[in-house]
Protein backbone atom coordinates (compact mmCIF):
# COMPACT_ATOMS: atom_id res chain seq x y z
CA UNK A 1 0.00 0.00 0.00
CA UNK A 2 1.27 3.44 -0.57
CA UNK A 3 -0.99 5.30 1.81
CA UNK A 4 -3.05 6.64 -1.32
CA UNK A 5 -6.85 7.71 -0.15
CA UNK A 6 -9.20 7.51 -2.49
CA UNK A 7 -11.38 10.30 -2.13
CA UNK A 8 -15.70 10.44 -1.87
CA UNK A 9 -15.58 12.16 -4.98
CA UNK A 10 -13.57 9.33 -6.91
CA UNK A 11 -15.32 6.87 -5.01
CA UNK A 12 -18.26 8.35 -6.60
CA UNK A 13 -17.40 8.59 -10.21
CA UNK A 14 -16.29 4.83 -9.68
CA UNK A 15 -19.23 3.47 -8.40
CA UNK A 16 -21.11 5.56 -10.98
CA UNK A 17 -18.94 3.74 -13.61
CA UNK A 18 -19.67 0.52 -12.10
CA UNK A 19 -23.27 1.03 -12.32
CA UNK A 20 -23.14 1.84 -15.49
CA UNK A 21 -21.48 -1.28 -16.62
CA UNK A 22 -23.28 -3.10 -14.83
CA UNK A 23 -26.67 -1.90 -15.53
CA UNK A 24 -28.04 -2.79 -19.06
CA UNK A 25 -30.50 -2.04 -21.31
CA UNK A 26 -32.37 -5.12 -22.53
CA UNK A 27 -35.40 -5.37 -24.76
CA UNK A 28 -38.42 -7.80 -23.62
CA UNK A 29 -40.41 -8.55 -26.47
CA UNK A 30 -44.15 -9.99 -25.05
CA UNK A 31 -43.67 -7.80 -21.80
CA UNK A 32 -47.12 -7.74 -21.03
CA UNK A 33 -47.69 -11.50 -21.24
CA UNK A 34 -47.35 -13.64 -18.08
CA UNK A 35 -43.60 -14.78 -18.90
CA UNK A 36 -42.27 -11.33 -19.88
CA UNK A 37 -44.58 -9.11 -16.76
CA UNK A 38 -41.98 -11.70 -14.86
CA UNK A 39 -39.20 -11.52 -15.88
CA UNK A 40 -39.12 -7.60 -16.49
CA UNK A 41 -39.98 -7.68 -12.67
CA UNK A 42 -36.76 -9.89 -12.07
CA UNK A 43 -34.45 -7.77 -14.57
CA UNK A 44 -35.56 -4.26 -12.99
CA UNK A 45 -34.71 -5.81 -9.08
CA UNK A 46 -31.49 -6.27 -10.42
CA UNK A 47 -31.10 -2.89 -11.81
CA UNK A 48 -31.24 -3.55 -15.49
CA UNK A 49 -32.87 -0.40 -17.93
CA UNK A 50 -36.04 -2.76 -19.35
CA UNK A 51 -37.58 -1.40 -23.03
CA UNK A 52 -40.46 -3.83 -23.51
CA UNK A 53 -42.77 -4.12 -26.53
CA UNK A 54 -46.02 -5.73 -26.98
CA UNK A 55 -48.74 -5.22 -29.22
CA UNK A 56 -51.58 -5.96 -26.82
CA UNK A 57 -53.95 -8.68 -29.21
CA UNK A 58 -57.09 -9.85 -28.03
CA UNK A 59 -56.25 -13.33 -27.76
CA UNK A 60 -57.23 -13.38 -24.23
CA UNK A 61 -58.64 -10.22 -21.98
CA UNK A 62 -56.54 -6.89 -22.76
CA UNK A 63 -57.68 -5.41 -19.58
CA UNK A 64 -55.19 -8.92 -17.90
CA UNK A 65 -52.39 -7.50 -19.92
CA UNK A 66 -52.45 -3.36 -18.99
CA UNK A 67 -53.00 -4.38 -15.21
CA UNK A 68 -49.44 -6.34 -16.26
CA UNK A 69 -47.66 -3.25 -17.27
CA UNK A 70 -49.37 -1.25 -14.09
CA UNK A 71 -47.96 -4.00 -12.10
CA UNK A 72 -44.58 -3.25 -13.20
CA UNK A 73 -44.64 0.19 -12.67
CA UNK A 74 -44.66 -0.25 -9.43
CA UNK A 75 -41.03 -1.94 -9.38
CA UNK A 76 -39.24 0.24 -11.70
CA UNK A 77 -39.02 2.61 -14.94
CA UNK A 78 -40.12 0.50 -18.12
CA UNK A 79 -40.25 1.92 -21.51
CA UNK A 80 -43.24 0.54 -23.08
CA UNK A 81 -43.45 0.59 -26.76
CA UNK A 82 -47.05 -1.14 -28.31
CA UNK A 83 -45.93 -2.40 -31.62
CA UNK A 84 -46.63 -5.48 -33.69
CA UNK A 85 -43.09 -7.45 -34.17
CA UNK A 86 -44.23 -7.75 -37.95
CA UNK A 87 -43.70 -4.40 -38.58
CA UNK A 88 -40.12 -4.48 -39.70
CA UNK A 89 -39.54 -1.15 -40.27
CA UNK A 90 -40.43 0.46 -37.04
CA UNK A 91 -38.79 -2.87 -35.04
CA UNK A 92 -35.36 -2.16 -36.90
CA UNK A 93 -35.52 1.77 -35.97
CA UNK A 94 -36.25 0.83 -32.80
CA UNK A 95 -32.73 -1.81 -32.68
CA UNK A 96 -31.22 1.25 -34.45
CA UNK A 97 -32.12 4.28 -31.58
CA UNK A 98 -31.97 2.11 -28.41
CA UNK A 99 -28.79 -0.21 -28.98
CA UNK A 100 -29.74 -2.96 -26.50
CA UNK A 101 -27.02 -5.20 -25.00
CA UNK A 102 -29.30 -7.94 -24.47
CA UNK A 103 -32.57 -9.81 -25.81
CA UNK A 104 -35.36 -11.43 -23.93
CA UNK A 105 -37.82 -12.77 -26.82
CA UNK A 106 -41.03 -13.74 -25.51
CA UNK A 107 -43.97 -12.25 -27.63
CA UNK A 108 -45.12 -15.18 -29.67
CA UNK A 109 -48.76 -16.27 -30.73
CA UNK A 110 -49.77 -18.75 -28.11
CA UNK A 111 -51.99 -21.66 -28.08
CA UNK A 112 -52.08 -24.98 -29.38
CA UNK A 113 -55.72 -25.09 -29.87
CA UNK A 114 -56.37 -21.76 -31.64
CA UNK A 115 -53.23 -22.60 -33.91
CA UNK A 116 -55.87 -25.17 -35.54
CA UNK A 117 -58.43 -21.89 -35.80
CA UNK A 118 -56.27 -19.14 -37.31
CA UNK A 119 -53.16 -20.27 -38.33
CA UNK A 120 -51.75 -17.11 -40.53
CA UNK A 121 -51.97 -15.79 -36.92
CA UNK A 122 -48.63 -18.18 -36.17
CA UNK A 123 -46.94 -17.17 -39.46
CA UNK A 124 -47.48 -13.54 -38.72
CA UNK A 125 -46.07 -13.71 -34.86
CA UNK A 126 -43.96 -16.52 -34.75
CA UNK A 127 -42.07 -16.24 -37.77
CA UNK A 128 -42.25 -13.25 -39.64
CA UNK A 129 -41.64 -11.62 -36.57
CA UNK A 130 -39.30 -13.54 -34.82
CA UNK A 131 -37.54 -13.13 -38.13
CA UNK A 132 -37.65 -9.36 -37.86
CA UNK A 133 -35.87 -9.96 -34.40
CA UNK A 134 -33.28 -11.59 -35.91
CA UNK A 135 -32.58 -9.23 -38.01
CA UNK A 136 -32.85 -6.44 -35.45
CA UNK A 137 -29.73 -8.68 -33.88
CA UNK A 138 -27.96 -9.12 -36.67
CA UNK A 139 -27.45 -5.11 -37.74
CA UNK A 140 -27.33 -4.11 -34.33
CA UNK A 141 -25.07 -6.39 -32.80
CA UNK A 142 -26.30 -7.64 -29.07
CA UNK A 143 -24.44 -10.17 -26.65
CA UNK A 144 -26.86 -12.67 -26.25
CA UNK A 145 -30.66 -13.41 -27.84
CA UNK A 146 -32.35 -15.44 -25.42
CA UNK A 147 -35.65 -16.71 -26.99
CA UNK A 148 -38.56 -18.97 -25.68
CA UNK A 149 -39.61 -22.19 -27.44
CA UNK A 150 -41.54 -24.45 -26.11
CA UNK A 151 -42.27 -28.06 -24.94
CA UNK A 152 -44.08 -28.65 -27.59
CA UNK A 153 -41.50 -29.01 -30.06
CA UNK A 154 -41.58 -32.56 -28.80
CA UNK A 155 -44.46 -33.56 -30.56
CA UNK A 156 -44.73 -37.44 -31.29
CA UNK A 157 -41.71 -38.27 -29.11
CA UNK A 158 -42.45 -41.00 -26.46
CA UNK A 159 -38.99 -41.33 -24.88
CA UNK A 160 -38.76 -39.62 -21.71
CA UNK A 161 -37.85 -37.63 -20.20
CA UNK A 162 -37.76 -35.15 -23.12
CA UNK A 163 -34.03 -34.28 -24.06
CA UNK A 164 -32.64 -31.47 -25.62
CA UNK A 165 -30.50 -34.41 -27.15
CA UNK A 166 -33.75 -35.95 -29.10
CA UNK A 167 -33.95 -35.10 -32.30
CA UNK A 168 -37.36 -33.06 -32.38
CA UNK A 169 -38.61 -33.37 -35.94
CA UNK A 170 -42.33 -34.66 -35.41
CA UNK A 171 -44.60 -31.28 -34.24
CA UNK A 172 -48.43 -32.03 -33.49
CA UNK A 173 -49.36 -28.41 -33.83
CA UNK A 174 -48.59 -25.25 -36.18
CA UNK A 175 -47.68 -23.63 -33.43
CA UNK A 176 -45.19 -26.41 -32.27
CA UNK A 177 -43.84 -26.31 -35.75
CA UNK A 178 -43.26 -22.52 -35.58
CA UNK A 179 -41.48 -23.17 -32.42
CA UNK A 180 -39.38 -25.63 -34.01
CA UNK A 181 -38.72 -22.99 -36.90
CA UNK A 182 -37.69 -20.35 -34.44
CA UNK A 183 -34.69 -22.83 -33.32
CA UNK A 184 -33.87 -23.61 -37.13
CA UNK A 185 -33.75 -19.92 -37.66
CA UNK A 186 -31.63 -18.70 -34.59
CA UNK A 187 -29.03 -21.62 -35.60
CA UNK A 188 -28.90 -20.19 -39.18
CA UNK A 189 -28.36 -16.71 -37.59
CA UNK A 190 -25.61 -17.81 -34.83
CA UNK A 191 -24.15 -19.72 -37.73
CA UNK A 192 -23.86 -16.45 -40.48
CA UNK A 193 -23.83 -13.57 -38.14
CA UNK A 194 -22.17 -15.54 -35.02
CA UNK A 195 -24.86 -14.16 -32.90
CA UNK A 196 -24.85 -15.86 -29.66
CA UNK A 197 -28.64 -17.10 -29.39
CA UNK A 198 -30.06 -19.31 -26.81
CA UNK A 199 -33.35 -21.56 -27.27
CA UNK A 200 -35.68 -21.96 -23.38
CA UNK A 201 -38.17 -24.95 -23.67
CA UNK A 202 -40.73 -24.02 -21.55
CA UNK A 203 -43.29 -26.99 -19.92
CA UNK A 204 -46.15 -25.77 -19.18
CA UNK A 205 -45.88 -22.31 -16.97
CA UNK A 206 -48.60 -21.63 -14.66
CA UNK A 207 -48.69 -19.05 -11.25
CA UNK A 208 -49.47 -15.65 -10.26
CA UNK A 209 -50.75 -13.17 -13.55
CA UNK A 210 -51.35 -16.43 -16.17
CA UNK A 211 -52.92 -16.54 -18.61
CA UNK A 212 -56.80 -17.29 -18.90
CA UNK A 213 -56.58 -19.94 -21.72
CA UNK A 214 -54.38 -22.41 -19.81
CA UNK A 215 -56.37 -25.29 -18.02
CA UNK A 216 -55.60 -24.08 -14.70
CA UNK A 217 -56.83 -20.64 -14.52
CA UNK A 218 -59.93 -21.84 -16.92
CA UNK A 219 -60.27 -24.45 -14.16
CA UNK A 220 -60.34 -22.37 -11.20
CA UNK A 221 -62.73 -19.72 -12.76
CA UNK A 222 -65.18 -22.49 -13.04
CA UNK A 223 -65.01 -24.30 -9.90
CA UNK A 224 -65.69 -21.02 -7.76
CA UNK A 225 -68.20 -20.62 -10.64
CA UNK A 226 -69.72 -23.86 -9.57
CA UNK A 227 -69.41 -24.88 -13.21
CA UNK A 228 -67.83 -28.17 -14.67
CA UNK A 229 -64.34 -28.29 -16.08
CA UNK A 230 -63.32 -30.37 -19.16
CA UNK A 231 -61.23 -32.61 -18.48
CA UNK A 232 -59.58 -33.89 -21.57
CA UNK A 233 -58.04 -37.69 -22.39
CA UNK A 234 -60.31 -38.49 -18.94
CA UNK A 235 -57.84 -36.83 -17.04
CA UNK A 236 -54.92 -39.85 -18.24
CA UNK A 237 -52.77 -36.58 -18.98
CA UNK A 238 -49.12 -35.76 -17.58
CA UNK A 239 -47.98 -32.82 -17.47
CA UNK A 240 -44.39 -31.22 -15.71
CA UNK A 241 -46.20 -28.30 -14.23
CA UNK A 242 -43.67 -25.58 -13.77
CA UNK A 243 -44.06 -22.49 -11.48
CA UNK A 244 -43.51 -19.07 -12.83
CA UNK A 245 -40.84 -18.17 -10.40
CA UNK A 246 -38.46 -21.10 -11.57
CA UNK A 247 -39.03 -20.16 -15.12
CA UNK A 248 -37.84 -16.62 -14.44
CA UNK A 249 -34.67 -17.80 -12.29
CA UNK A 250 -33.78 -20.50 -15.84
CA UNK A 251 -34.18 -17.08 -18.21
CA UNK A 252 -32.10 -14.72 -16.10
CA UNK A 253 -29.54 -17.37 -15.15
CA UNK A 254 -29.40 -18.42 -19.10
CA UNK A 255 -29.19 -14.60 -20.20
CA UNK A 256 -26.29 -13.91 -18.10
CA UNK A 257 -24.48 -17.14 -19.68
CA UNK A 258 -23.46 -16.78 -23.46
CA UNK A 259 -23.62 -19.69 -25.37
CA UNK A 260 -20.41 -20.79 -27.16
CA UNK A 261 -18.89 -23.10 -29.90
CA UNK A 262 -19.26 -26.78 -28.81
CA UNK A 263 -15.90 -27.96 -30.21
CA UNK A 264 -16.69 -31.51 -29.81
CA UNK A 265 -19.53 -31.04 -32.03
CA UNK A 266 -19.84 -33.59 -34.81
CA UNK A 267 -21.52 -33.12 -38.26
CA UNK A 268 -21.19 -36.97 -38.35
CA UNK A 269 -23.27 -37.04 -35.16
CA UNK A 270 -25.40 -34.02 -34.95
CA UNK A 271 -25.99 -33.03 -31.36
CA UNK A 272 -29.17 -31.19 -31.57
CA UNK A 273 -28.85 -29.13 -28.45
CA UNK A 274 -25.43 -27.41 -29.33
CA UNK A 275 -23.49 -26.40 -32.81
CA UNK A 276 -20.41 -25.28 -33.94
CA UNK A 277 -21.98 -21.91 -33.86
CA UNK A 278 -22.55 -20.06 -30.49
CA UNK A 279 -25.90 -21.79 -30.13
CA UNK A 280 -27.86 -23.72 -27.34
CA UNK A 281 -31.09 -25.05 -26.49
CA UNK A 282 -32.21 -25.78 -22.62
CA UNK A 283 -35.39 -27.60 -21.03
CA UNK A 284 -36.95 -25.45 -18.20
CA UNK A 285 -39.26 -27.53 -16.43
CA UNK A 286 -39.90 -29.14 -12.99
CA UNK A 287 -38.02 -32.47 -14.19
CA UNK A 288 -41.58 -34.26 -11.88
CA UNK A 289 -44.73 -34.47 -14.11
CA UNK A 290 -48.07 -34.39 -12.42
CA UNK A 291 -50.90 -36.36 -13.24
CA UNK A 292 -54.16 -33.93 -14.71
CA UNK A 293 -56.31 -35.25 -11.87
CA UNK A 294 -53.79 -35.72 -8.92
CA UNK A 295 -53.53 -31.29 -10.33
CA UNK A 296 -57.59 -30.99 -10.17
CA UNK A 297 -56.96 -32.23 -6.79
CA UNK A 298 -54.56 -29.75 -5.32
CA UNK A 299 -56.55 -27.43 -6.45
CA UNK A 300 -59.36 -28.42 -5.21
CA UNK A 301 -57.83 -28.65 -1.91
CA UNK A 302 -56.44 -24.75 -2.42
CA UNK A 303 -59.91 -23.71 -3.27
CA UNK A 304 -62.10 -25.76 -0.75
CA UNK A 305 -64.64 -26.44 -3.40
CA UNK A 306 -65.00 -29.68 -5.41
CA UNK A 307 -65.34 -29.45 -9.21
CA UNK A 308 -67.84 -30.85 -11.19
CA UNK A 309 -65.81 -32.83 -14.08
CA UNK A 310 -67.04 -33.42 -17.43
CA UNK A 311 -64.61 -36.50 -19.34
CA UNK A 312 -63.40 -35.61 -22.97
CA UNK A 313 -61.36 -37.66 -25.33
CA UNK A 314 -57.69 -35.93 -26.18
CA UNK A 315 -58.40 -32.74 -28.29
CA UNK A 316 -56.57 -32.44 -31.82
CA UNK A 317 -52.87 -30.92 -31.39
CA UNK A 318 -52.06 -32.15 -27.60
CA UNK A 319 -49.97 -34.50 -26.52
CA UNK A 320 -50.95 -37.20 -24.18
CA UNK A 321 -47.48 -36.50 -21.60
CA UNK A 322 -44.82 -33.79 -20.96
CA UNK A 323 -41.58 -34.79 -18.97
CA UNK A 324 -38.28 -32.38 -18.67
CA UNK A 325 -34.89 -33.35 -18.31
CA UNK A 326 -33.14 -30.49 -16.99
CA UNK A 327 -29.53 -31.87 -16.84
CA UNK A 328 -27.78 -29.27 -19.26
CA UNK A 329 -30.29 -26.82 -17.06
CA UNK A 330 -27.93 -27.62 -13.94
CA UNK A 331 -24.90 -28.49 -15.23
CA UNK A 332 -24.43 -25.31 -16.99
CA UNK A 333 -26.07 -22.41 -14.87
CA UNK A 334 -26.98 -24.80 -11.24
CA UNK A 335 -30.51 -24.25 -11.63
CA UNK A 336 -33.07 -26.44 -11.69
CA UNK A 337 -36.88 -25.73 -10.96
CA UNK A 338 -37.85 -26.65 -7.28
CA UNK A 339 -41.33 -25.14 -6.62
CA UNK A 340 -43.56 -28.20 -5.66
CA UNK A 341 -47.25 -28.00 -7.08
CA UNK A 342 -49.56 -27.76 -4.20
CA UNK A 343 -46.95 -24.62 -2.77
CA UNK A 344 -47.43 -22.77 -6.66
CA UNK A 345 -50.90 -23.69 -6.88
CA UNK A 346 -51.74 -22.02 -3.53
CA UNK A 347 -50.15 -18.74 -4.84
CA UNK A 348 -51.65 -18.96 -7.87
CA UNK A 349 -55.01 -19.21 -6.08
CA UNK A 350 -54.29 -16.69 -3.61
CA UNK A 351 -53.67 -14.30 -6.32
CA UNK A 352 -56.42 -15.21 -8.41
CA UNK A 353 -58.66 -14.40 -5.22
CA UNK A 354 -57.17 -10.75 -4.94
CA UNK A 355 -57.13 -9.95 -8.31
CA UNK A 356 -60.58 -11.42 -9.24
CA UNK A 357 -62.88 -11.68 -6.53
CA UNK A 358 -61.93 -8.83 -4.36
C-alpha cells in the first residue's frame, strides 16, 4: 500500500462507472404476457434499464395485460413501446435508436388449440416476426438473444424424459412447428452472423398473472363458478407443471451465460442441443410431471370447493405427456426448478382471489 486515499468524490465517479457497466438495457419482447410481466420484474430488481414491446392482441382479456404493465410500474421505470413485431420497419428503428445489449424474446402467438383456428396468426407472430428480431440482432449487434420455445416441439416423441439431445422433428401443432422454426432460424443466424442465441423450452408455466386460456386458470374460474371443467383424455394426462418463479430464475440465469462453440460437435453425429456456432437449447421444467387429476386435486384442496368434471377424449394438437430433463439446465447455470405444485398452486389461487374476486 502506498498510503493513497481515495477520495468520496472518486469513489463516486467509480461506483457511478460501475453502475453503469453493470446496468443494461435489454429489450423484452411480449412484456405484457405472463412470462415477460416476470421476468421484467426480475431484470428491474437487479437494476437492469427494461424497453419492452407488446402489441396488446385480443387473444385473451386486454384489460389482464395493462394491469401487467401497471404491475410493473410499481417496481421500476419500463419503456413501453405497443408495436406489432411484424412491422419491420419500425422494429429495426427501434434496434437502431436504443442499442440494447441484451434480448429477452417472448412475444409469440400462443396456443395450441387456436393454432388449428387461425393459423396465418402463427406465421405472422412466430415467424415473420421472430424473423424481424433476428434481423434487429444481426445489424445491431447484441451479446446474447435469449428466446422462448416451447415443450411442444416434442411432438410425437415417447422417450422420456424429453431431451434437448432428441432429435425433435415430429410437431403435433402449427404452433409447435413454428417453435421448431424459431430454433432452425436462430441456428442459421448464430451460424452467419455468429450471434450468440439461446433456445428456453418451456413446460407448461402456470402461477401468479397467467394466462386465462391455460387449463388451470380456466379451471379455477369455473369451480368457484360452480361450473364443470373439461377434463380432456379423462384426465390420463401428464404434465411437468412448472411455477412461474423457476421459469424466471432459468431465463435470467441463461441470459447472463453466453452460449459458445461446442468444439466436440460432430456433423457426423449431430448433437441437436449445441453447434459449432454459439448456439444452445435448454429444457426449463420441474423435471416431476403431475398427473391432470392428482392437479384438479390440489386445487381443489387450495380452493375448498369440489369441481364438477365433465370427461373428454384428447383434443386435436395435444400430446398425451410432458416430462423435462433439466440436466444441461444444472450443469451449466446450477438451476433447476424446485417449486412443488400444491406450494405454486396455492399462490396462484391466492392471487387469483385478490385480483378477481376482491
Amino acid at each position: 500500500m502506498n498510503g493513497t486515499r481515495i477520495t468520496a468524490e472518486a469513489r463516486g465517479q467509480l461506483d457511478k462507472e460501475w453502475w453503469r457497466i453493470k446496468r443494461m438495457k435489454i429489450l423484452i419482447t411480449g412484456i405484457a404476457g405472463f412470462i415477460g410481466m416476470h421476468v421484467a420484474l426480475r431484470l428491474l430488481e437487479r437494476g437492469d434499464e427494461i424497453v419492452g414491446i407488446d402489441n396488446l392482441n385480443d387473444y385473451y382479456d386486454v384489460g389482464l395485460k395493462r394491469a401487467r404493465l401497471e404491475h410493473l410500474k410499481q417496481y421500476g421505470s419500463v419503456r413501453f413501446v405497443e408495436m406489432d413485431l411484424a412491422d419491420a420497419p419500425r422494429l429495426a428503428e427501434l434496434f437502431a435508436a436504443e442499442k440494447f445489449r441484451r434480448v429477452v424474446h417472448l412475444a409469440a402467438q400462443a396456443g395450441v388449440r387456436y393454432s388449428l383456428q387461425n393459423p396465418r396468426a402463427y406465421i405472422d407472430s412466430n415467424i415473420v416476426g421472430f424473423l424481424n428480431v433476428l434481423e434487429g440482432c444481426r445489424h445491431h449487434p447484441v451479446e446474447h438473444l435469449v428466446y422462448a420455445s416451447s415443450s411442444s416441439v416434442y411432438g410425437a416423441n415417447t422417450r422420456m424424459p424429453f431431451s434437448v439431445h432428441h432429435n425433435v422433428d415430429h410437431p403435433v401443432s402449427l404452433y409447435a412447428a413454428t417453435k421448431k422454426a424459431n430454433e432452425l432460424m436462430a441456428h442459421t443466424y448464430s451460424h452467419l452472423y455468429g450471434i450468440p442465441t439461446t433456445g428456453l423450452r418451456f413446460f407448461t408455466v402456470y402461477g401468479p398473472w397467467g394466462r386465462p386460456d391455460m387449463a388451470y386458470f380456466s379451471f379455477t374460474q369455473k369451480i368457484i363458478a360452480g361450473k364443470a371443467i373439461n377434463v380432456f383424455n379423462n384426465g390420463n394426462m401428464l404434465r411437468d407443471f412448472t411455477y412461474i418463479d423457476d421459469i424466471v430464475e432459468g431465463v435470467v440465469r441463461v441470459l447472463d451465460r453466453f452460449p459458445s462453440p461446442n468444439p466436440s460437435w460432430s456433423g457426423d453425429s449431430p448433437d441437436p442441443a449445441s453447434s459449432q456456432a454459439p448456439y444452445l437449447i435448454y429444457n426449463i421444467g420441474n423435471n416431476s410431471p403431475v398427473e391432470l387429476g392428482v392437479f384438479i386435486e390440489v386445487l381443489e384442496e387450495c380452493l375448498g370447493q369440489k369441481a364438477v368434471k365433465n370427461y373428454l377424449p384428447m383434443q386435436p394438437g395435444d400430446v398425451p405427456a410432458t416430462y423435462a430433463d433439466v440436466d444441461d439446465l444444472i450443469t451449466d447455470v446450477g438451476f433447476a426448478p424446485v417449486t412443488a405444485i400444491k406450494e405454486g398452486i396455492g399462490k396462484f389461487v391466492d392471487w387469483y382471489k385478490g385480483y378477481h374476486l376482491l
